[in-house]
Protein backbone atom coordinates (compact mmCIF):
# COMPACT_ATOMS: atom_id res chain seq x y z
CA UNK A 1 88.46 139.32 184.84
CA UNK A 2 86.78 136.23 186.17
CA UNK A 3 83.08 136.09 184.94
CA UNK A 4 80.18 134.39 186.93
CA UNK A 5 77.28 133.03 185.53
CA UNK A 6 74.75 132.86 187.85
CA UNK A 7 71.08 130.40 186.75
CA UNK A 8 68.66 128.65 188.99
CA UNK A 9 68.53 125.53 188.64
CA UNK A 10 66.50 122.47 190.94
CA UNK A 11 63.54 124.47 193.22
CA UNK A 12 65.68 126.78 194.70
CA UNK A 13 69.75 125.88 194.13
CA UNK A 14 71.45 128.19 192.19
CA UNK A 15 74.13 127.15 189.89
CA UNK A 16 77.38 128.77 189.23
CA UNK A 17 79.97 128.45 186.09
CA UNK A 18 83.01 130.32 186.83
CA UNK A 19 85.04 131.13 183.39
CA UNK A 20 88.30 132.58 183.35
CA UNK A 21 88.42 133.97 179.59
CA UNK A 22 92.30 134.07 179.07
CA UNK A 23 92.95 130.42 179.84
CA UNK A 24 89.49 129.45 178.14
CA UNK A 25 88.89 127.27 181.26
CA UNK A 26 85.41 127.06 182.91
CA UNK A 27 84.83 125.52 186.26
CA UNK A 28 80.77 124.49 187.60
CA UNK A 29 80.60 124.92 191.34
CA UNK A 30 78.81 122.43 192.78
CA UNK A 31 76.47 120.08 190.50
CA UNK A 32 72.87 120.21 191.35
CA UNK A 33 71.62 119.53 187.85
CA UNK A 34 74.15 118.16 185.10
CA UNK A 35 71.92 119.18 181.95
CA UNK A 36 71.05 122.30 183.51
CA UNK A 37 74.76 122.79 183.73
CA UNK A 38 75.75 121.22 180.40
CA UNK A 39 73.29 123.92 178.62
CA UNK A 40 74.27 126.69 180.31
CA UNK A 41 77.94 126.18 179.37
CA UNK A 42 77.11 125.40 175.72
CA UNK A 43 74.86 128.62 175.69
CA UNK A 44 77.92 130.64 176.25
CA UNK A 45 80.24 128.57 174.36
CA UNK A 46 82.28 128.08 177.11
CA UNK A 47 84.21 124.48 178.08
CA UNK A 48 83.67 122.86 181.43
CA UNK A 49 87.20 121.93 182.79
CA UNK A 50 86.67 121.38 186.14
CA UNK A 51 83.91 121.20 189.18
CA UNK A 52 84.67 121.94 192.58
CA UNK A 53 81.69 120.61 195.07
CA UNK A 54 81.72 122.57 198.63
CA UNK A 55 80.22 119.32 199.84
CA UNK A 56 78.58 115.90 199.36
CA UNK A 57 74.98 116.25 199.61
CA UNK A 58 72.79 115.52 195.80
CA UNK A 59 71.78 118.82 195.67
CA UNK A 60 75.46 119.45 195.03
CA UNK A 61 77.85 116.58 193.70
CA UNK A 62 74.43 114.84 192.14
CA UNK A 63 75.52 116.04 188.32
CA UNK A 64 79.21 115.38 188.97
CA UNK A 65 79.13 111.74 187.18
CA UNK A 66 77.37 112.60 183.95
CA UNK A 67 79.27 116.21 183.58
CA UNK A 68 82.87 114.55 183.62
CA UNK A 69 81.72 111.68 181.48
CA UNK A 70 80.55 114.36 178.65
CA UNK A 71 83.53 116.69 179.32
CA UNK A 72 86.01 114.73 181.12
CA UNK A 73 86.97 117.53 183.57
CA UNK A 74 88.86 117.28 187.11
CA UNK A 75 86.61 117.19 190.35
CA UNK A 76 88.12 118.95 193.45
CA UNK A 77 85.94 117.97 196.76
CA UNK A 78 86.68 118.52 200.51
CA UNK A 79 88.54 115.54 201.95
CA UNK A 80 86.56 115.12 204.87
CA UNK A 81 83.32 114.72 202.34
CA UNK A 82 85.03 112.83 199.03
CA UNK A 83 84.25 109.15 200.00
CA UNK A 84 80.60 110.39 199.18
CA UNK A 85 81.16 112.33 196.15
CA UNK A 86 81.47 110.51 192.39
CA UNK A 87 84.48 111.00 190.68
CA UNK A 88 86.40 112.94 193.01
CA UNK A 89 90.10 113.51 191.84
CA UNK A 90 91.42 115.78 194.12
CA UNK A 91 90.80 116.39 197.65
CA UNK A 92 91.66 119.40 199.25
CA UNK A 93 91.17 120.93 202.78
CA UNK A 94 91.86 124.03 204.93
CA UNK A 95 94.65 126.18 203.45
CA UNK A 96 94.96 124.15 200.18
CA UNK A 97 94.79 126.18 197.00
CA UNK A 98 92.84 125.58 193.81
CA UNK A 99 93.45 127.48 190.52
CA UNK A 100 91.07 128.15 187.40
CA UNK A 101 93.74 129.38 184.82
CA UNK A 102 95.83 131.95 186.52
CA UNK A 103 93.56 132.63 189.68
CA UNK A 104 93.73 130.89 192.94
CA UNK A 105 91.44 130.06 195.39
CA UNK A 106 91.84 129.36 199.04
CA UNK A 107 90.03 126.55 200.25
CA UNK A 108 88.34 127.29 203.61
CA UNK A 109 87.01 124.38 206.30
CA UNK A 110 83.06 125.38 206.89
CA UNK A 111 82.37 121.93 208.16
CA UNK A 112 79.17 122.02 210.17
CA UNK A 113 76.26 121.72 207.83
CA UNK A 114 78.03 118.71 206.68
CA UNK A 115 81.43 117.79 208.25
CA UNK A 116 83.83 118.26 205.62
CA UNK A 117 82.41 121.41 203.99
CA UNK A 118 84.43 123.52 202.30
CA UNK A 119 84.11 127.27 200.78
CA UNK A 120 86.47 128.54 198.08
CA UNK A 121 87.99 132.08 198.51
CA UNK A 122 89.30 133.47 195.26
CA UNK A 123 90.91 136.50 196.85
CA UNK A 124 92.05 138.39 193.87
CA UNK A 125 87.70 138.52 192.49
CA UNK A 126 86.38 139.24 196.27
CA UNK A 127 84.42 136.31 195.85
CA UNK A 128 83.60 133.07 198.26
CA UNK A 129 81.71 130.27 196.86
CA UNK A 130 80.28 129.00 200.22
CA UNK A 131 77.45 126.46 199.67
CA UNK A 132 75.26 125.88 202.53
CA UNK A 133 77.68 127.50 204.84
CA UNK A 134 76.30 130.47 205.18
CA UNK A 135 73.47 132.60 203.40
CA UNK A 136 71.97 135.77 203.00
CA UNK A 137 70.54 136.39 206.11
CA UNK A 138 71.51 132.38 207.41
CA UNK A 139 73.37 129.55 207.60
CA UNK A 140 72.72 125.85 206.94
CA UNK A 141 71.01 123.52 208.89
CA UNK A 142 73.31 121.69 211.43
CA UNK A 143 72.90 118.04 209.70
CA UNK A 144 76.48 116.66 210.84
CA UNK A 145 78.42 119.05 212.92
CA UNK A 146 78.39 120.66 216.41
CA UNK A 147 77.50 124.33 217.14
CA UNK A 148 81.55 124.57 217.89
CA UNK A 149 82.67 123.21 215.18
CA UNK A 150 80.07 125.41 213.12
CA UNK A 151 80.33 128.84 214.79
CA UNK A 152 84.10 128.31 214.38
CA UNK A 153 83.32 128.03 210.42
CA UNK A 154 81.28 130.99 210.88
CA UNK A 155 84.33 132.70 212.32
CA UNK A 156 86.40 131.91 209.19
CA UNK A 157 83.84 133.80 206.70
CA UNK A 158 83.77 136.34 209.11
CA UNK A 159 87.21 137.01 208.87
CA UNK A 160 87.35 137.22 204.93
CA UNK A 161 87.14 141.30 203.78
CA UNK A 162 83.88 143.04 203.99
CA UNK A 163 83.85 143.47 200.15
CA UNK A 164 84.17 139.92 199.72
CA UNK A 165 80.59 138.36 197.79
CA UNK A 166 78.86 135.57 199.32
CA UNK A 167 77.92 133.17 196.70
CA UNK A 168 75.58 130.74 198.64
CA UNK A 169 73.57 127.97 197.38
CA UNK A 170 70.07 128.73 197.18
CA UNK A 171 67.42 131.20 197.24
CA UNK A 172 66.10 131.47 200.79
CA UNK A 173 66.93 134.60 201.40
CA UNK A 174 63.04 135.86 202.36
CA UNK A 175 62.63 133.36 204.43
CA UNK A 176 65.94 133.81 206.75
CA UNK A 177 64.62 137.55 206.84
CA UNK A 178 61.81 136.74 208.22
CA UNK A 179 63.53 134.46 211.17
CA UNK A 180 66.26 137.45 211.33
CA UNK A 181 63.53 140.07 212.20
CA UNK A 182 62.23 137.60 215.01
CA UNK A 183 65.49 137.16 216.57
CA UNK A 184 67.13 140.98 216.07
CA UNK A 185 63.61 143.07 216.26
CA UNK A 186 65.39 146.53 217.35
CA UNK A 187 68.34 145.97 214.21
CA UNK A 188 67.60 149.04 211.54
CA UNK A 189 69.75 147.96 209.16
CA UNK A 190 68.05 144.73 209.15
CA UNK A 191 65.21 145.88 208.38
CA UNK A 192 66.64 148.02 205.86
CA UNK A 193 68.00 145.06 204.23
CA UNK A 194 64.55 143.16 204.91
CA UNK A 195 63.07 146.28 202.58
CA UNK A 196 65.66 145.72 200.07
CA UNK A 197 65.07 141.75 199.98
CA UNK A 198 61.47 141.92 199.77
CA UNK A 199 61.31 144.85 196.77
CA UNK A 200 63.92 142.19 194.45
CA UNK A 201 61.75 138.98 195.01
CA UNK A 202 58.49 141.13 193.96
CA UNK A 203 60.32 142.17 191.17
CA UNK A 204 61.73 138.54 190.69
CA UNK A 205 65.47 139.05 191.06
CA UNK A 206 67.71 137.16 193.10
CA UNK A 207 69.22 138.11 196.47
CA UNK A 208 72.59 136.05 195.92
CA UNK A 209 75.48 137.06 196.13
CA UNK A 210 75.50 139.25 199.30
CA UNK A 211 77.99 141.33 200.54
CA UNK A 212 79.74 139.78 203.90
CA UNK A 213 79.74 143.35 205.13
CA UNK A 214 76.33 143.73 205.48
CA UNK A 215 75.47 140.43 206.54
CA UNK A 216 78.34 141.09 209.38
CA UNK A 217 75.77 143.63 210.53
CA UNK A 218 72.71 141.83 209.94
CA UNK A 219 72.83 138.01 209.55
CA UNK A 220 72.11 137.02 213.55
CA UNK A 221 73.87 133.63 212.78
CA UNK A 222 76.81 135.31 211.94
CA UNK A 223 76.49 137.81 214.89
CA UNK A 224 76.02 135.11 218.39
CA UNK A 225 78.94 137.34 219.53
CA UNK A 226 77.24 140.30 219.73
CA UNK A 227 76.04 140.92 223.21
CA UNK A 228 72.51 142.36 222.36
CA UNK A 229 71.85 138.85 220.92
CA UNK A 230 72.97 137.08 223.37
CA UNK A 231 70.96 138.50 226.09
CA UNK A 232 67.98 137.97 224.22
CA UNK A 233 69.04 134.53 222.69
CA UNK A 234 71.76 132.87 224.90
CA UNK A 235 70.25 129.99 227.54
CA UNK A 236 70.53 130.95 231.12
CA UNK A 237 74.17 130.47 232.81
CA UNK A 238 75.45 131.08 229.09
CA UNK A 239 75.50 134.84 228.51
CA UNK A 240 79.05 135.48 226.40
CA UNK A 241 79.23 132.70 225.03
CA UNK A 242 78.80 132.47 221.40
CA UNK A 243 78.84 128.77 220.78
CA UNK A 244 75.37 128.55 223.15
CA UNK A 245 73.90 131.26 221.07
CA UNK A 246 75.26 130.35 218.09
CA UNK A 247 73.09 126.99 219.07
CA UNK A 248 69.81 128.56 220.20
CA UNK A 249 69.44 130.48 217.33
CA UNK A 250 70.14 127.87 214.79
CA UNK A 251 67.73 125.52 217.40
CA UNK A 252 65.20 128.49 217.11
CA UNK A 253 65.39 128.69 213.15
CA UNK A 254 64.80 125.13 212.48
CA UNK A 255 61.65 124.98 214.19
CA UNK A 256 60.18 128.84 213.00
């Protein structure tokens, strides 16, 4: 079996190494911190082989330069976001496939927080490596994309499998449940989940990964088709239609 190992790293990233034990091979996803990274590995005696970034921003390709020049591995990177990334030797983009010894991963467009985001799908492990896509309870700020292009990202994690684990970027997952009460008030299983967020931060535990079938019923950003949101969140002239409260609520988040 594939084997995550999960670390913070930065003030709130988390970092990922993704090992695959029978090929040896050992693949960081994203780079926020290249000695974080570079420790972590040699903690577990594992060999980084490869990095795949989900996008260019520092907090994510910043360690890429100094953790090929110490290991020499292969950089994959989405297309529309490689000009800005160091060291990129492949670039990949919807429906292209990456592999880690024997497994595969699907490489998903989530363009919105930046334009060429990607997320990698590793079907056969349920998991999604998704960046600043999408996170527990929220979604990334809309730095280079439209709320079309984004929602319609949206709509491709949605339609992974409920079992499918979320690995997102960063630990802001109290924070989004605060925003997510505000905008779905009347939800119980948010505030279920709210419960179950708040108990593993006092305790000092992290809330990534999350399952995508609970944040199908709870994450709003994920849920602008749903028509109790929408009459409390779409503009007027606008009500069905996800895009405009797909917008309002991401509008409403940045400014809560």
């Amino acid at each position: 079996m594939l084997e995550v190992h999960q670390f913070p790293c930065l003030s709130d990233n988390y970092g990922y190494l993704l090992h695959d034990p029978a090929s040896g091979e050992t693949a960081c996803i994203d780079t926020p911190d290249a000695d974080e990274y570079l420790r972590q590995a040699a903690h577990r005696g594992w060999q980084i082989t490869q990095i795949w970034n989900t996008h260019w921003h520092p907090d994510h390709a910043g360690g890429n330069a100094a953790i090929k020049a110490v290991t020499n591995c292969t950089i994959t990177a989405p297309q529309g976001d490689a000009a800005r990334i160091d060291g990129v030797d492949r670039a990949v983009t919807q429906g292209d496939v990456v592999s880690l010894g024997d497994w595969k991963a699907q490489v998903i467009d989530v363009g919105g927080h930046t334009l060429g985001h990607c997320a990698y799908y590793i079907p056969g492990a349920q998991m999604a490596f998704v960046g600043d896509s999408v996170f527990a309870l929220g979604c990334g700020r809309m730095f280079e994309g439209d709320p079309a292009q984004f929602w319609a990202s949206l709509q491709r994690i949605k339609a992974l499998p409920a079992g499918t684990m979320l690995y997102c970027a960063h630990e802001y997952t109290a924070s989004n449940a605060r925003f997510a009460l505000h905008a779905d008030p009347d939800n119980a299983e948010l505030a279920a989940y709210a419960d179950d967020i708040a108990r593993a931060r006092a305790a000092g535990l992290p809330t990534v990964p999350a399952k995508l079938g609970r944040e199908l019923l709870t994450n709003p950003f994920l849920r602008a088709d749903d028509p109790a949101l929408q009459a409390r969140w779409a503009p007027e002239g606008s009500h069905g239609d996800a895009v405009a409260t797909f917008a309002a609520l991401r509008e409403a988040k940045n400014s809560f």
